[in-house]
N, C-alpha and C. Protein backbone atom coordinates (compact mmCIF):
# COMPACT_ATOMS: atom_id res chain seq x y z
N UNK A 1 64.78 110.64 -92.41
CA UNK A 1 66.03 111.05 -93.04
C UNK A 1 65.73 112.20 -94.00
N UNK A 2 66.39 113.31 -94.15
CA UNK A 2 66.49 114.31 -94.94
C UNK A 2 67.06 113.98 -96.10
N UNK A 3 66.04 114.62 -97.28
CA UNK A 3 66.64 114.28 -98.47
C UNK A 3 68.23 115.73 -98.75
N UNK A 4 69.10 115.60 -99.50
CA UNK A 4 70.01 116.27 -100.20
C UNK A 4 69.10 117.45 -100.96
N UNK A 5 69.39 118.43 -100.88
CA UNK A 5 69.05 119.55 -102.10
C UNK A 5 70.19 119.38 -102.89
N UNK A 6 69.33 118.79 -103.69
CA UNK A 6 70.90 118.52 -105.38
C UNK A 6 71.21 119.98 -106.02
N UNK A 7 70.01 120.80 -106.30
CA UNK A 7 70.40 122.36 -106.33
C UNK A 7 71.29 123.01 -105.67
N UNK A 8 71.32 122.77 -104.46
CA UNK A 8 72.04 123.79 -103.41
C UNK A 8 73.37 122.91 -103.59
N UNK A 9 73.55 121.61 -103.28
CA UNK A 9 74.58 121.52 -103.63
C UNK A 9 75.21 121.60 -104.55
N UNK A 10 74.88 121.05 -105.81
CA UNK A 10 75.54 121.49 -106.82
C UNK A 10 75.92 122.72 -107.42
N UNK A 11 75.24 123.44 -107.02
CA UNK A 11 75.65 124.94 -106.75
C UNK A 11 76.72 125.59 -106.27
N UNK A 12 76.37 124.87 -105.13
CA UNK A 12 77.62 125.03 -104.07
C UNK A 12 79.19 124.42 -104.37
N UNK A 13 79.14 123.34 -104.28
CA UNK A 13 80.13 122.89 -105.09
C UNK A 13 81.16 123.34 -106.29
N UNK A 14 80.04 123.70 -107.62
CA UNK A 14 80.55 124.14 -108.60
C UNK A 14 81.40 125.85 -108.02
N UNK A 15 79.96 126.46 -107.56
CA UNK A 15 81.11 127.78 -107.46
C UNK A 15 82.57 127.94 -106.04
N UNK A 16 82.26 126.93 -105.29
CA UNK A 16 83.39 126.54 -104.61
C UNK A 16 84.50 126.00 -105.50
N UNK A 17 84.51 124.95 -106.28
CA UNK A 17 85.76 124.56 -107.13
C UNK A 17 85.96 125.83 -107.94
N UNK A 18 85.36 127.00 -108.43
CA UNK A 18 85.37 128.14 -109.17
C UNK A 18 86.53 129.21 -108.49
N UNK A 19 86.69 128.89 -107.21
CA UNK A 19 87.74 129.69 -106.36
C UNK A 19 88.89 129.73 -105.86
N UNK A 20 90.09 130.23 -106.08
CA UNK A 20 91.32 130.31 -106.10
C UNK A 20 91.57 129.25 -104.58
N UNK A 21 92.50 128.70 -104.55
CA UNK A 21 93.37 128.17 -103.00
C UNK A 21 92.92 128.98 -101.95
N UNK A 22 93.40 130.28 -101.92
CA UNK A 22 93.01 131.12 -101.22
C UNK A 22 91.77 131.20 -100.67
N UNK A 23 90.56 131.41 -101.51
CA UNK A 23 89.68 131.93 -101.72
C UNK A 23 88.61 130.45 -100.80
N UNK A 24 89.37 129.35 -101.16
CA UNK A 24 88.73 128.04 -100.82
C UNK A 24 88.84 127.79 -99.20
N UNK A 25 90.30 127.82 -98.73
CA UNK A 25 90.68 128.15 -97.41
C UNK A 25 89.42 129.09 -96.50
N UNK A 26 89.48 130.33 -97.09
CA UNK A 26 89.08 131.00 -96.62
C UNK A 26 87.59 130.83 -96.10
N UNK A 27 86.57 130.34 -97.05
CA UNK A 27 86.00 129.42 -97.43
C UNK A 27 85.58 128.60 -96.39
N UNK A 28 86.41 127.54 -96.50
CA UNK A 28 86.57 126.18 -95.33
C UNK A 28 86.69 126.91 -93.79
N UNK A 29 87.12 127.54 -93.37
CA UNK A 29 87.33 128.17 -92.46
C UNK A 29 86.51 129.18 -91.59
N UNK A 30 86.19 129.77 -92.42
CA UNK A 30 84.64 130.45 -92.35
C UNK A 30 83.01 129.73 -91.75
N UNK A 31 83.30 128.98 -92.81
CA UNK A 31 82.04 127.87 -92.22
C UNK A 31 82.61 126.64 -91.24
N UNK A 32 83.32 126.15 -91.11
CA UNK A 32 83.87 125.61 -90.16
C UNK A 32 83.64 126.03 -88.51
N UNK A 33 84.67 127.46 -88.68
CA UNK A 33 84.46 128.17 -87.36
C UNK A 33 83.21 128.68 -86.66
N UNK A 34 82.23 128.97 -88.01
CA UNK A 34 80.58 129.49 -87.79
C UNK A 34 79.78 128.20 -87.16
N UNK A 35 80.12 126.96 -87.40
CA UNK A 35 79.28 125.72 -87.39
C UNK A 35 79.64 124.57 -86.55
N UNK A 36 81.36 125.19 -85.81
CA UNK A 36 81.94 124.21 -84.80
C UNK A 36 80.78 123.75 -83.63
N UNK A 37 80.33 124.99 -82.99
CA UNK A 37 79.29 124.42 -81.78
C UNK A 37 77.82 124.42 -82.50
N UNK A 38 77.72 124.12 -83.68
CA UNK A 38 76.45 123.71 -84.02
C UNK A 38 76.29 122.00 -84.13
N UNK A 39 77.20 121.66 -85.03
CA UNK A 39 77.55 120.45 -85.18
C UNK A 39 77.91 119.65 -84.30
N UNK A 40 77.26 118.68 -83.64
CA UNK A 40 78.32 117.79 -82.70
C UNK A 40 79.53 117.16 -83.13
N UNK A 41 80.77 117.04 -82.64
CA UNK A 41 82.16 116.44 -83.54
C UNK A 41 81.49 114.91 -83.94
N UNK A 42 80.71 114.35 -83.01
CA UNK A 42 80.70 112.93 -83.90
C UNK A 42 79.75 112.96 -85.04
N UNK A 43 79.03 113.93 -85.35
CA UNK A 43 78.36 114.14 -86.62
C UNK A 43 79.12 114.15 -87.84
N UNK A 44 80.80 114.60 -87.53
CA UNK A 44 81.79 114.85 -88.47
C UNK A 44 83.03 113.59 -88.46
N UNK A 45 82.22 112.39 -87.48
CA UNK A 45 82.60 111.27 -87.01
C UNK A 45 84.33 111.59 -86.78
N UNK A 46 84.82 112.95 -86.05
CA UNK A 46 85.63 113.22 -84.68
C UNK A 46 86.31 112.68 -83.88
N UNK A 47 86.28 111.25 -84.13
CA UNK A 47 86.31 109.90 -83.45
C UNK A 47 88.17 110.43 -83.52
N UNK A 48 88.84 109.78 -82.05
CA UNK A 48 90.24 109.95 -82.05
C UNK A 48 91.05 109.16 -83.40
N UNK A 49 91.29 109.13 -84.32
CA UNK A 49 92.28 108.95 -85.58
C UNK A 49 93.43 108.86 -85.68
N UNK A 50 94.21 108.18 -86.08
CA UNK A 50 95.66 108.27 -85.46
C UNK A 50 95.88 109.13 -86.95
N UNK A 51 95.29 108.63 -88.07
CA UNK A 51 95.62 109.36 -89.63
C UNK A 51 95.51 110.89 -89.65
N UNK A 52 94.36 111.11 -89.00
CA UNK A 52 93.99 112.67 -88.76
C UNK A 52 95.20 113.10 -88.16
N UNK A 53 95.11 112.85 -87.16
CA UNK A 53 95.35 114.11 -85.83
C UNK A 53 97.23 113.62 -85.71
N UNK A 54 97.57 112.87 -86.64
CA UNK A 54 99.02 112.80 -87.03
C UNK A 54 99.36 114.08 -88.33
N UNK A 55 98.43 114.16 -89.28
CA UNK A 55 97.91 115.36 -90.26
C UNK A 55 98.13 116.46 -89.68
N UNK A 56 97.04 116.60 -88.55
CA UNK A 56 96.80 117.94 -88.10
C UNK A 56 98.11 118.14 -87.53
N UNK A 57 99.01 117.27 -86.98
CA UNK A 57 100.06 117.82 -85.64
C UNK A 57 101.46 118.37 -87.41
N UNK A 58 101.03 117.29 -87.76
CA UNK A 58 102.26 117.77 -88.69
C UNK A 58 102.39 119.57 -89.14
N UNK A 59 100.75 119.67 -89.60
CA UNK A 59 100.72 120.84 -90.18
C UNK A 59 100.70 122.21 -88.57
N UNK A 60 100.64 121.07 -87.37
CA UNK A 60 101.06 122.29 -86.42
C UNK A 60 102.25 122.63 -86.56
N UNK A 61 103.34 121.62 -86.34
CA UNK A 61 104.55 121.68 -86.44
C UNK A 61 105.60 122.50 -87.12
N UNK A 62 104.66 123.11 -88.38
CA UNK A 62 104.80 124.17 -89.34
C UNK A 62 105.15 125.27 -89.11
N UNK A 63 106.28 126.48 -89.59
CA UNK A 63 105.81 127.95 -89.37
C UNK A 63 104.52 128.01 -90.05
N UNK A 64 103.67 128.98 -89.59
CA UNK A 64 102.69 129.86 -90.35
C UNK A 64 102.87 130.32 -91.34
N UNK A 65 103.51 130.67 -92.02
CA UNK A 65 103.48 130.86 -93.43
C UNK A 65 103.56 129.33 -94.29
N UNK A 66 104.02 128.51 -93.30
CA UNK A 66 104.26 126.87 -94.25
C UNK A 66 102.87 126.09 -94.31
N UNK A 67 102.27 126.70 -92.77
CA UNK A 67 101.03 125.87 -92.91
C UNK A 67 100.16 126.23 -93.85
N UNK A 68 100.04 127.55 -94.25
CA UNK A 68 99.08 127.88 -95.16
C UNK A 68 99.46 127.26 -96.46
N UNK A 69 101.21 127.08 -96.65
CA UNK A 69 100.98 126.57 -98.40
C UNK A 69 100.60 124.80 -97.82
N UNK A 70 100.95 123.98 -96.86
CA UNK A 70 100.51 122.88 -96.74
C UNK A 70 99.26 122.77 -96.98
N UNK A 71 98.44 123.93 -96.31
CA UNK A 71 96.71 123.64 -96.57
C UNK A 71 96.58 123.97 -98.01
N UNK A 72 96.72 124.86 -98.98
CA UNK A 72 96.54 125.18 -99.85
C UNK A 72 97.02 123.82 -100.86
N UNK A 73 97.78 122.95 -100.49
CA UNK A 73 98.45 121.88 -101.66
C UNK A 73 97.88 120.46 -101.03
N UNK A 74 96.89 120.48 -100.19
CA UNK A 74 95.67 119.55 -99.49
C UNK A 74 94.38 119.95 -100.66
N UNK A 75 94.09 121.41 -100.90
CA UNK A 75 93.05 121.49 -101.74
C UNK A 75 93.14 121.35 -103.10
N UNK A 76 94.55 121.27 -102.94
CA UNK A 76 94.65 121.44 -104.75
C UNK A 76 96.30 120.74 -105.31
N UNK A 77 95.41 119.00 -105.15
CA UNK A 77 95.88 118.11 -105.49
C UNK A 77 96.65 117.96 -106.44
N UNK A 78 96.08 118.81 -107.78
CA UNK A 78 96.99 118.69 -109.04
C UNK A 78 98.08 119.50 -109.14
N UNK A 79 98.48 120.33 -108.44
CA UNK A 79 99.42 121.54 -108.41
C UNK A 79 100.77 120.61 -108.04
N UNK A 80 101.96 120.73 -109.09
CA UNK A 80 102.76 120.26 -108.92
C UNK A 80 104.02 121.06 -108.36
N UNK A 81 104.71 120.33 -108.06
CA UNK A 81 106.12 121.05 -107.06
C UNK A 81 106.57 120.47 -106.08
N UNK A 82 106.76 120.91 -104.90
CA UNK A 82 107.63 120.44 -103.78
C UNK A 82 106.88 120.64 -102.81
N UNK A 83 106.46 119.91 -101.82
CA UNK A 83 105.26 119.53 -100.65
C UNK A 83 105.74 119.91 -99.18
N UNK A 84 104.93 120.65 -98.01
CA UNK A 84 105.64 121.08 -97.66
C UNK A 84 105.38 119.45 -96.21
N UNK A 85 104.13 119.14 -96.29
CA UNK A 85 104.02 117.85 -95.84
C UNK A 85 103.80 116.43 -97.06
N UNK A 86 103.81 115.48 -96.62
CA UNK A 86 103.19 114.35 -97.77
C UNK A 86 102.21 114.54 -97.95
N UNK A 87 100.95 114.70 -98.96
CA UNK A 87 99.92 114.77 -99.51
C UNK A 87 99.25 113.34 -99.27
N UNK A 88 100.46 112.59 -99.98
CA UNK A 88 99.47 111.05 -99.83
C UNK A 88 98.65 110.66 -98.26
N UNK A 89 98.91 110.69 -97.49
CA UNK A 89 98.18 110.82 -96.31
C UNK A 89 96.40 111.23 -96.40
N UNK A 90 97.03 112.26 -96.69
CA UNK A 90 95.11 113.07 -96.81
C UNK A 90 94.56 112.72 -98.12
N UNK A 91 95.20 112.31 -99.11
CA UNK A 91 94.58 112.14 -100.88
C UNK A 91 94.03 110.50 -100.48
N UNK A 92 94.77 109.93 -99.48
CA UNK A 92 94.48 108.39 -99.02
C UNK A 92 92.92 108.11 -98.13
N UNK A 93 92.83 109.34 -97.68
CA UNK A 93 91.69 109.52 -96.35
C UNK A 93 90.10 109.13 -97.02
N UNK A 94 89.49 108.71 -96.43
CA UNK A 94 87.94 108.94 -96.86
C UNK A 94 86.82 109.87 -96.84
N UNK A 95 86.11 110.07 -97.27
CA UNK A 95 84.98 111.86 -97.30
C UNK A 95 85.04 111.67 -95.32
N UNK A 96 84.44 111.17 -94.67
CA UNK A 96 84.52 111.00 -93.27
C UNK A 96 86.42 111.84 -92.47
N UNK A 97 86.98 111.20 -92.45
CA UNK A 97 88.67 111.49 -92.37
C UNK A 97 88.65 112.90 -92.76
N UNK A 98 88.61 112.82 -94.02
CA UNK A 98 88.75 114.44 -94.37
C UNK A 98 87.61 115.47 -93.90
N UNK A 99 86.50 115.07 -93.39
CA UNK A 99 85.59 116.22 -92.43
C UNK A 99 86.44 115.98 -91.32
N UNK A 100 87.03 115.43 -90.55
CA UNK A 100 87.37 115.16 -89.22
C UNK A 100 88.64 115.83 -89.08
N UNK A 101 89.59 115.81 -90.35
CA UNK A 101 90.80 116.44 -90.26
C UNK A 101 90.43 117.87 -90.41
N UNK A 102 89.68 118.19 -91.18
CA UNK A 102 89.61 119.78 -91.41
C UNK A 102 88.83 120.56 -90.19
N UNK A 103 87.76 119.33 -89.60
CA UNK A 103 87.05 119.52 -87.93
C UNK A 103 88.03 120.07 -87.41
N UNK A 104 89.21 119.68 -87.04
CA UNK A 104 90.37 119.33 -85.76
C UNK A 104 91.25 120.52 -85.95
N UNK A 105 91.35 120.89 -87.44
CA UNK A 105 92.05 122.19 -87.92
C UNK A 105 91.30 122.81 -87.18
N UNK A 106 89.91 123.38 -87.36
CA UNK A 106 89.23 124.36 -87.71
C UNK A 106 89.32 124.75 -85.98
N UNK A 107 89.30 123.73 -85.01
CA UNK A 107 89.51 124.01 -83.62
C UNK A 107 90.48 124.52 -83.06
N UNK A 108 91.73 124.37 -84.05
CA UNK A 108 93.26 125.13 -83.68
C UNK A 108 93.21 126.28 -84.21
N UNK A 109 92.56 127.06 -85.29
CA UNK A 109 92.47 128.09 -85.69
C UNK A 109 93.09 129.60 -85.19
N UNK A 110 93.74 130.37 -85.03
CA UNK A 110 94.33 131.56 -84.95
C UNK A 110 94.95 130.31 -83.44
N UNK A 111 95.51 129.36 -83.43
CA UNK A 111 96.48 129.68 -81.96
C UNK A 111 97.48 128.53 -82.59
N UNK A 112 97.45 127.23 -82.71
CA UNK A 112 98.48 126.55 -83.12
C UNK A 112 98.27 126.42 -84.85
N UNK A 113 97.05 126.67 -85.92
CA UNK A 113 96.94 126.86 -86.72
C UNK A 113 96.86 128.25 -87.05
N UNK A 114 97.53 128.38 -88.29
CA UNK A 114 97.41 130.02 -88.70
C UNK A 114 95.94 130.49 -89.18
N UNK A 115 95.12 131.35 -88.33
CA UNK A 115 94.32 131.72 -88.61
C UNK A 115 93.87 132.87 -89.37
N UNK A 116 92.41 133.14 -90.12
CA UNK A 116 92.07 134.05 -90.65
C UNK A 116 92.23 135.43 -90.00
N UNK A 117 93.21 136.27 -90.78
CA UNK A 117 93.32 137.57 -89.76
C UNK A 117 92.04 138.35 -89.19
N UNK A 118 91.96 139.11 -88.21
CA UNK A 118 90.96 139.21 -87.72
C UNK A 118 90.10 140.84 -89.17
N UNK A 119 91.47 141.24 -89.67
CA UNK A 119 90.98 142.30 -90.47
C UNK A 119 90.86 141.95 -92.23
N UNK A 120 90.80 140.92 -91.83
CA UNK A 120 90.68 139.83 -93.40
C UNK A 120 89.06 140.31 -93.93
N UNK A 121 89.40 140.60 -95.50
CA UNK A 121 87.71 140.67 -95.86
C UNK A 121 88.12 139.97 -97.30
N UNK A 122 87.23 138.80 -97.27
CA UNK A 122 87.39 137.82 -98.12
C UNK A 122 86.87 138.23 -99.71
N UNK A 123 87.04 137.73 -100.65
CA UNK A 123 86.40 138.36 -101.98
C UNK A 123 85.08 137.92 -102.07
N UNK A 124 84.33 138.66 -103.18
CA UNK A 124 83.44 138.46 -103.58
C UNK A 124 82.86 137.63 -103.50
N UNK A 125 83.98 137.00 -104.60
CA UNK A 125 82.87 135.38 -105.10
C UNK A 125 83.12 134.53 -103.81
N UNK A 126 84.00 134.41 -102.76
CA UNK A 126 84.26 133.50 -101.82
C UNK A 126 83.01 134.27 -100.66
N UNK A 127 82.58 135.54 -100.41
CA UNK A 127 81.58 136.15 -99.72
C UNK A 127 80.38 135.30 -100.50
N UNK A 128 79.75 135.02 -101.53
CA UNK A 128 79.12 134.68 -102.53
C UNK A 128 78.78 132.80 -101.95
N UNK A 129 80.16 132.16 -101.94
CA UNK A 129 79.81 130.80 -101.63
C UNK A 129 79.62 130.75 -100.20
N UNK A 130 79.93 131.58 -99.18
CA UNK A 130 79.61 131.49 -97.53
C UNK A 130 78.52 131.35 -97.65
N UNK A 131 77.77 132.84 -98.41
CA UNK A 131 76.42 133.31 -98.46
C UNK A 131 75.55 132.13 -98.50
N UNK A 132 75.81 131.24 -99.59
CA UNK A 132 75.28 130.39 -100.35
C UNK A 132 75.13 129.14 -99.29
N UNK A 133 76.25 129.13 -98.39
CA UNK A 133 76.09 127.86 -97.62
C UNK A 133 75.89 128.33 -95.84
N UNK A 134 75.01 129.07 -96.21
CA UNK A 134 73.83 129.47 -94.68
C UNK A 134 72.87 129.14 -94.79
N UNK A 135 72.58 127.11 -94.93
CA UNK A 135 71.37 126.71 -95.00
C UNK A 135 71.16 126.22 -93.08
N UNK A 136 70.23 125.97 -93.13
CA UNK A 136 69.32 125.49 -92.06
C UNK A 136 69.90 123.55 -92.14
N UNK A 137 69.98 123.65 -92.94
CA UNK A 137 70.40 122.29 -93.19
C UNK A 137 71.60 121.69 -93.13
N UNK A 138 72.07 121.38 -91.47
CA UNK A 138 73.35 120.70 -91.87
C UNK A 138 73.91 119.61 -92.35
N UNK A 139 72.75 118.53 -93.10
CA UNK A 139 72.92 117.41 -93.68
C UNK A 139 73.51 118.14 -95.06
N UNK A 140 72.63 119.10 -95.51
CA UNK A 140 73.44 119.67 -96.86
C UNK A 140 74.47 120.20 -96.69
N UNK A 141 74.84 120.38 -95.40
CA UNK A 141 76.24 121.54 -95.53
C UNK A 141 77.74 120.08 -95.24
N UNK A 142 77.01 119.11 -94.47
CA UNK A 142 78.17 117.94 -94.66
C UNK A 142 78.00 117.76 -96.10
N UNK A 143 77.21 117.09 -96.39
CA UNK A 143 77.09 116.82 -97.91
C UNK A 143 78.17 117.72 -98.96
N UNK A 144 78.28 118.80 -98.68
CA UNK A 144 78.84 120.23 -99.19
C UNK A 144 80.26 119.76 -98.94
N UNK A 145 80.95 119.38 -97.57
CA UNK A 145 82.02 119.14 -97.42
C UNK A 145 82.40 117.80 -97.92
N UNK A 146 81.54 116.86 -98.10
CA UNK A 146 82.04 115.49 -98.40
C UNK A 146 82.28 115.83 -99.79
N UNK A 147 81.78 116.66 -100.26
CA UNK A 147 82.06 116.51 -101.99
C UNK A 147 83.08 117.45 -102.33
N UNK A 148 83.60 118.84 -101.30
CA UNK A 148 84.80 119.40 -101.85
C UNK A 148 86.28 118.88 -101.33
N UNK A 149 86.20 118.70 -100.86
CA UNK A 149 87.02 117.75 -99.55
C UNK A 149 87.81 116.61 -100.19
């Protein structure tokens, strides 16, 4: 068994919570799409879900401009207002659930999910946390998602 780099993650972590909605998305998405055929789905335990993939269809069901504030008010729980799906669903899920829901996104990406434009150049500090999470290690990079997630 591989130990955790508590450095890298905590690193990682901290300057990930350091980054706007936006910036986090962008983020999630990035490494997601880079690491889909690295990862096997049951590593992200992928397993059919009725909780998930009821999540994911909802936020298909969305215009594109709705899905993005739905994803954006998934990362950022405390932001108060008007929802464009129920939150409680995914705030209910476990670190497992929530790799599997954001898995299942990350596979709809630019076709039934609104994807990163292809002429998108992300900021700094969000270039900064990608950078940061191009380890060799994908036990640290779940690890990475179980704790922002």
């Amino acid at each position: 068994m591989t130990s955790t780099n508590i450095n890298f993650l905590e690193q990682s972590v901290s300057k990930f919570q350091s980054l706007g909605p936006d910036d986090r998305l962008t983020v999630l998405a990035l490494m997601y799409t880079e690491i889909a055929d690295e990862i096997p789905a049951i590593a992200l335990n992928d397993v059919p879900n009725e909780r998930t993939a009821n999540l994911v269809a909802q936020i298909q069901n969305l215009p594109q401009a709705e899905q993005l504030f739905a994803l954006r008010q998934l990362l950022n729980q405390d932001e108060v207002g008007e929802t464009a799906i129920p939150t409680e669903e995914y705030t209910s899920m476990n670190a497992n659930d929530k790799l599997a829901f954001w898995y299942q996104l990350a596979q709809n990406l630019g076709t039934s999910i609104i994807g990163v434009p292809n002429d998108y150049i992300p900021s700094e500090k969000a270039t900064e946390v990608v950078d940061l999470l191009h380890t060799p290690n994908i036990e640290d990079l779940v690890n990475f998602f179980k704790r922002v997630l």
